[in-house]
Every structure is written in C-alpha cells, then in structure tokens.
Protein backbone atom coordinates (compact mmCIF):
# COMPACT_ATOMS: atom_id res chain seq x y z
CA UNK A 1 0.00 0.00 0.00
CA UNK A 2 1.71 3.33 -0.76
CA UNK A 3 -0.09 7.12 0.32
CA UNK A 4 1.13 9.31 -1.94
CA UNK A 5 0.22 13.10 -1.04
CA UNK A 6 0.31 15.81 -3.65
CA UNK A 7 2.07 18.98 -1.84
CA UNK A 8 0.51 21.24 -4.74
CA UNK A 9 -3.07 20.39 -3.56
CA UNK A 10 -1.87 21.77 -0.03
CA UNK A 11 0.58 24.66 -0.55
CA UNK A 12 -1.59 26.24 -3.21
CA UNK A 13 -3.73 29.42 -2.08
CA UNK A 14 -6.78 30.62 -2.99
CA UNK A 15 -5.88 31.83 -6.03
CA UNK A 16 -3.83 28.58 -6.82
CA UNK A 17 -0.50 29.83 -7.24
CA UNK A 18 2.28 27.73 -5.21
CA UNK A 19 3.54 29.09 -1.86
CA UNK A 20 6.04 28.13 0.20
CA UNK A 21 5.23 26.00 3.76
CA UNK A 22 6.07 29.09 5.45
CA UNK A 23 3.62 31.21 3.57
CA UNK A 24 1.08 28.44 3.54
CA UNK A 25 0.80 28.95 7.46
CA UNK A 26 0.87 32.29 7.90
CA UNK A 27 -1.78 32.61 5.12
CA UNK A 28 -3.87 30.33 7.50
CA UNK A 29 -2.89 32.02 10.63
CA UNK A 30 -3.75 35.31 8.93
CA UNK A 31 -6.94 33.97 7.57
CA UNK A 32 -8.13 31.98 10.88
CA UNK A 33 -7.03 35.57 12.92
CA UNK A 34 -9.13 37.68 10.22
CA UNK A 35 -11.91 35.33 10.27
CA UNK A 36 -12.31 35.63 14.07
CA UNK A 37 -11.66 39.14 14.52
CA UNK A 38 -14.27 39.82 12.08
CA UNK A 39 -16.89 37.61 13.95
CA UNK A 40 -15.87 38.95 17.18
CA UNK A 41 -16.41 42.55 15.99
CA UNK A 42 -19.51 41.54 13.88
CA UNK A 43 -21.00 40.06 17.48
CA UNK A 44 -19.81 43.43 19.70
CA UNK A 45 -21.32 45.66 16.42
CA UNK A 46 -24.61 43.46 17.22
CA UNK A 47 -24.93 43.72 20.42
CA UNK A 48 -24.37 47.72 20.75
CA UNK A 49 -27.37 48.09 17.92
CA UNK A 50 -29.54 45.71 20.42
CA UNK A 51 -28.98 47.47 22.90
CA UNK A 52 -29.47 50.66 21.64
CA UNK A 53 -33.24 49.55 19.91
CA UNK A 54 -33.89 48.19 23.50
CA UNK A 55 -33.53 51.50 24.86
CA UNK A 56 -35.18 53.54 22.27
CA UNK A 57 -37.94 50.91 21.89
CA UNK A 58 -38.30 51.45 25.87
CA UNK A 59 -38.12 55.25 25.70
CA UNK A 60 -40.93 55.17 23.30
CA UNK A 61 -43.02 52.68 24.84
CA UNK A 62 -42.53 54.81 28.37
CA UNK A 63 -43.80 57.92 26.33
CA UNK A 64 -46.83 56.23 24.74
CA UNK A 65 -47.93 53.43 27.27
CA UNK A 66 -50.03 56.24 29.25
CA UNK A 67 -51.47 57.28 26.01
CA UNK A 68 -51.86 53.88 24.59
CA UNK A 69 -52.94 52.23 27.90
CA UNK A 70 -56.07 54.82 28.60
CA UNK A 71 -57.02 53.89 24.63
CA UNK A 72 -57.20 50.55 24.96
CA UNK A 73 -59.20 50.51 28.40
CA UNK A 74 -62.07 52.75 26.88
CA UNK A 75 -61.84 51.32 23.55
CA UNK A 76 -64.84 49.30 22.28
CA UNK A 77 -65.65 45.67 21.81
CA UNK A 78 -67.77 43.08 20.80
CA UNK A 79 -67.75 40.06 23.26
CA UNK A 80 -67.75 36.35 22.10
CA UNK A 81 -69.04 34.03 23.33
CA UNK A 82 -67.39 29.45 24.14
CA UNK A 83 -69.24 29.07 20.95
CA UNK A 84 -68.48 32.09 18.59
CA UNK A 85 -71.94 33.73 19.30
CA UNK A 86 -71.45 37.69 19.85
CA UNK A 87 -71.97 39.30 23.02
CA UNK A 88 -73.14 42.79 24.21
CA UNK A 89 -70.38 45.28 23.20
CA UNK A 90 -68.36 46.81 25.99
CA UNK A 91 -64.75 48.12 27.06
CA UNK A 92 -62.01 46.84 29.16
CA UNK A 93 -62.77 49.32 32.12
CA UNK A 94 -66.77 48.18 32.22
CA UNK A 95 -65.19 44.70 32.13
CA UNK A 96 -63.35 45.42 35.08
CA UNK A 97 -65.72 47.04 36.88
CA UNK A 98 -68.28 43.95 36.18
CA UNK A 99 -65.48 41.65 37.18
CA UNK A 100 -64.52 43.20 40.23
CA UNK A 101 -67.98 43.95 41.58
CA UNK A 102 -68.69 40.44 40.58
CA UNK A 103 -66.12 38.58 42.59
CA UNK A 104 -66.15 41.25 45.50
CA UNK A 105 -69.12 40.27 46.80
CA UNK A 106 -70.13 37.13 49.49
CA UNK A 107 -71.31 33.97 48.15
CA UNK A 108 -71.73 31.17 50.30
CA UNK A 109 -71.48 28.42 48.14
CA UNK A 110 -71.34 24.31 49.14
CA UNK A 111 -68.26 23.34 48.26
CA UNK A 112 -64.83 25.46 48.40
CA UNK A 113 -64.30 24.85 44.34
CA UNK A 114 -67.72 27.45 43.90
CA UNK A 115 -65.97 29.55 45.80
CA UNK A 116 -64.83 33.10 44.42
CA UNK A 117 -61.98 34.32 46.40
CA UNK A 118 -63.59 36.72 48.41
CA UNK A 119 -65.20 34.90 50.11
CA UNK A 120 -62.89 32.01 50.68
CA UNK A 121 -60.75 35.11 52.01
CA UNK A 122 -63.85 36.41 54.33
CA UNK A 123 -64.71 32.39 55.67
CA UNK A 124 -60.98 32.41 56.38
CA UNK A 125 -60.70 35.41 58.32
CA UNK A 126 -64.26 34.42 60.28
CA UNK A 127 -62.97 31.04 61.24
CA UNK A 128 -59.44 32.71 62.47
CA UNK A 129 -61.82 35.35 64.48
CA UNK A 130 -64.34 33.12 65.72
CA UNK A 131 -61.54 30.46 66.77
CA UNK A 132 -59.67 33.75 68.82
CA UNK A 133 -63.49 34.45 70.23
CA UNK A 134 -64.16 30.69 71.17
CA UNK A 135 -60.30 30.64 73.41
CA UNK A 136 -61.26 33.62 75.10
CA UNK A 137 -64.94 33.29 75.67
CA UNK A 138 -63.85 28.81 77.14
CA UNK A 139 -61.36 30.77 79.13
CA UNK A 140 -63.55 33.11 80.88
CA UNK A 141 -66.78 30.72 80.98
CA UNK A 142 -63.64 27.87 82.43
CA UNK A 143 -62.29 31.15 85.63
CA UNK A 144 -66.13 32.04 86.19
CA UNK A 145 -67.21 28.62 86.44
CA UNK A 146 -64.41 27.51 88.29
CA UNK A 147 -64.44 30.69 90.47
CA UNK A 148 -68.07 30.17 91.05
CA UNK A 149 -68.00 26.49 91.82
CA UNK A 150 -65.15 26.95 94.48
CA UNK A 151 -67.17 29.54 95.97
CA UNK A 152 -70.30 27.59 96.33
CA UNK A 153 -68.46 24.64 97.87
CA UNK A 154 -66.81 27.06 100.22
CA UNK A 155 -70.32 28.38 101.57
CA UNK A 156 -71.86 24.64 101.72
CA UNK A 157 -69.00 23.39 103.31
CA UNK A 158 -69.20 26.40 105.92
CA UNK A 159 -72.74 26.32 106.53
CA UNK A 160 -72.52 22.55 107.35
CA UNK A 161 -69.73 22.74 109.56
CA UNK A 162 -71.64 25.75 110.92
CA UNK A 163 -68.89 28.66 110.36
C-alpha cells in the first residue's frame, strides 16, 4: 500500500498559485485571525445596535404606554361568546368594573371549588376570628365557672360545719 500526497493540492492558495510551507501557514494564521476578529467585531457591532433599539424601543413605549394604555381601556368591543356567538359590546374598564364587583361580593357556596376568592378570604378570616373568640370566651366561661364552683363549695362546706 503506498499514500502518496500531492504537496501542490496543499501549498496552493486561494488563487492557486504555489507558496512556500512558510507562507502556507501564515496565510492560514492570517486567515483563521481575520476570520475571528471579524466575527468577534460583527457580534460586539450586534450587540451595541440591540442594545441601543432596546432603549429607544423602551423610551418610546414609556412615552406612549399612558397614552396607549387609557385607549385601549375605553376602547370598544364586541364580546364572544365558548361558541363564537357575539356578546353585548363593551370596554375593558366596564369589564373590570363587572369583574370586580362580581367577585367582590359574598357567596356562600357548598363546596370550596364554587368559591370566588372573596369569600374564601372572608370564611378564612371568620374562622381565624371566631376560633380567637371561642379561646377567650372557654377561658372566661372555664375562671367564672371555676371561680363560682369553688365559691359555692366554700359556703356549703361552711354552713354545714356551721362557720
């Protein structure tokens, strides 16, 4: 078995004239070195124009979102309904205001699931208070009783032994 390699296919350049080994490496030095300085500045010359849309698109946005924002919640729409059937037509603040008024309110419901979270919030807060009121109120009824019970045994006891 014999390898026979052909030196011209190596040590010619791009433009295939013969060079040297000496020239044949520093042409691909010089071309690995250009090749990575160019991506490196290619990637910092990317990253300075992203970051200076970010901030402009920011800027602008800041300027506009009060604008934009009180458009959009009194801007009319048409509701739509699970099954494409249109609804009453309304805006994003009457929504709200339905929504919050809606869920704000007490509704005692079976199970927890039915639930809105005011009043799971309220029934948690109750329980908490009424479990503070039920300690205090067993704690007094317990000293009264107790207070009351030794006292009654103290005037049996001393009107059968006659004192």
């Amino acid at each position: 078995m014999e390898i026979k390699i052909d030196l011209h296919d190596v040590l010619r350049d791009e433009y295939g004239s013969m060079e040297n080994l000496a020239e044949s490496i520093q042409r691909q030095i010089v071309e690995k070195l250009t090749i990575s300085l160019a991506k490196g500045i290619q990637d910092k010359v990317n990253e300075e124009i992203a970051k200076l849309i970010d901030d402009q698109i920011k800027r602008i946005v800041e300027c506009q979102m009060p604008s934009l924002f009180t458009e959009l919640i009194d801007k009319e729409y048409e509701t739509v309904g699970s099954y494409g059937s249109r609804g009453k037509t309304t805006t994003m603040r009457n929504q709200l205001i339905e929504c919050l008024t809606k869920n704000m309110t007490y509704n005692a419901a079976r199970y927890d699931s039915d639930k809105n979270y005011f009043t799971k919030n309220v029934d948690e807060i109750m329980s908490v208070k009424m479990a503070e009121f039920k300690n205090q109120f067993d704690t007094h009824v317990n000293e009264t009783f107790t207070k009351e019970a030794f006292q009654y045994a103290i005037e049996k006891i001393g009107k059968r032994l006659g004192v």
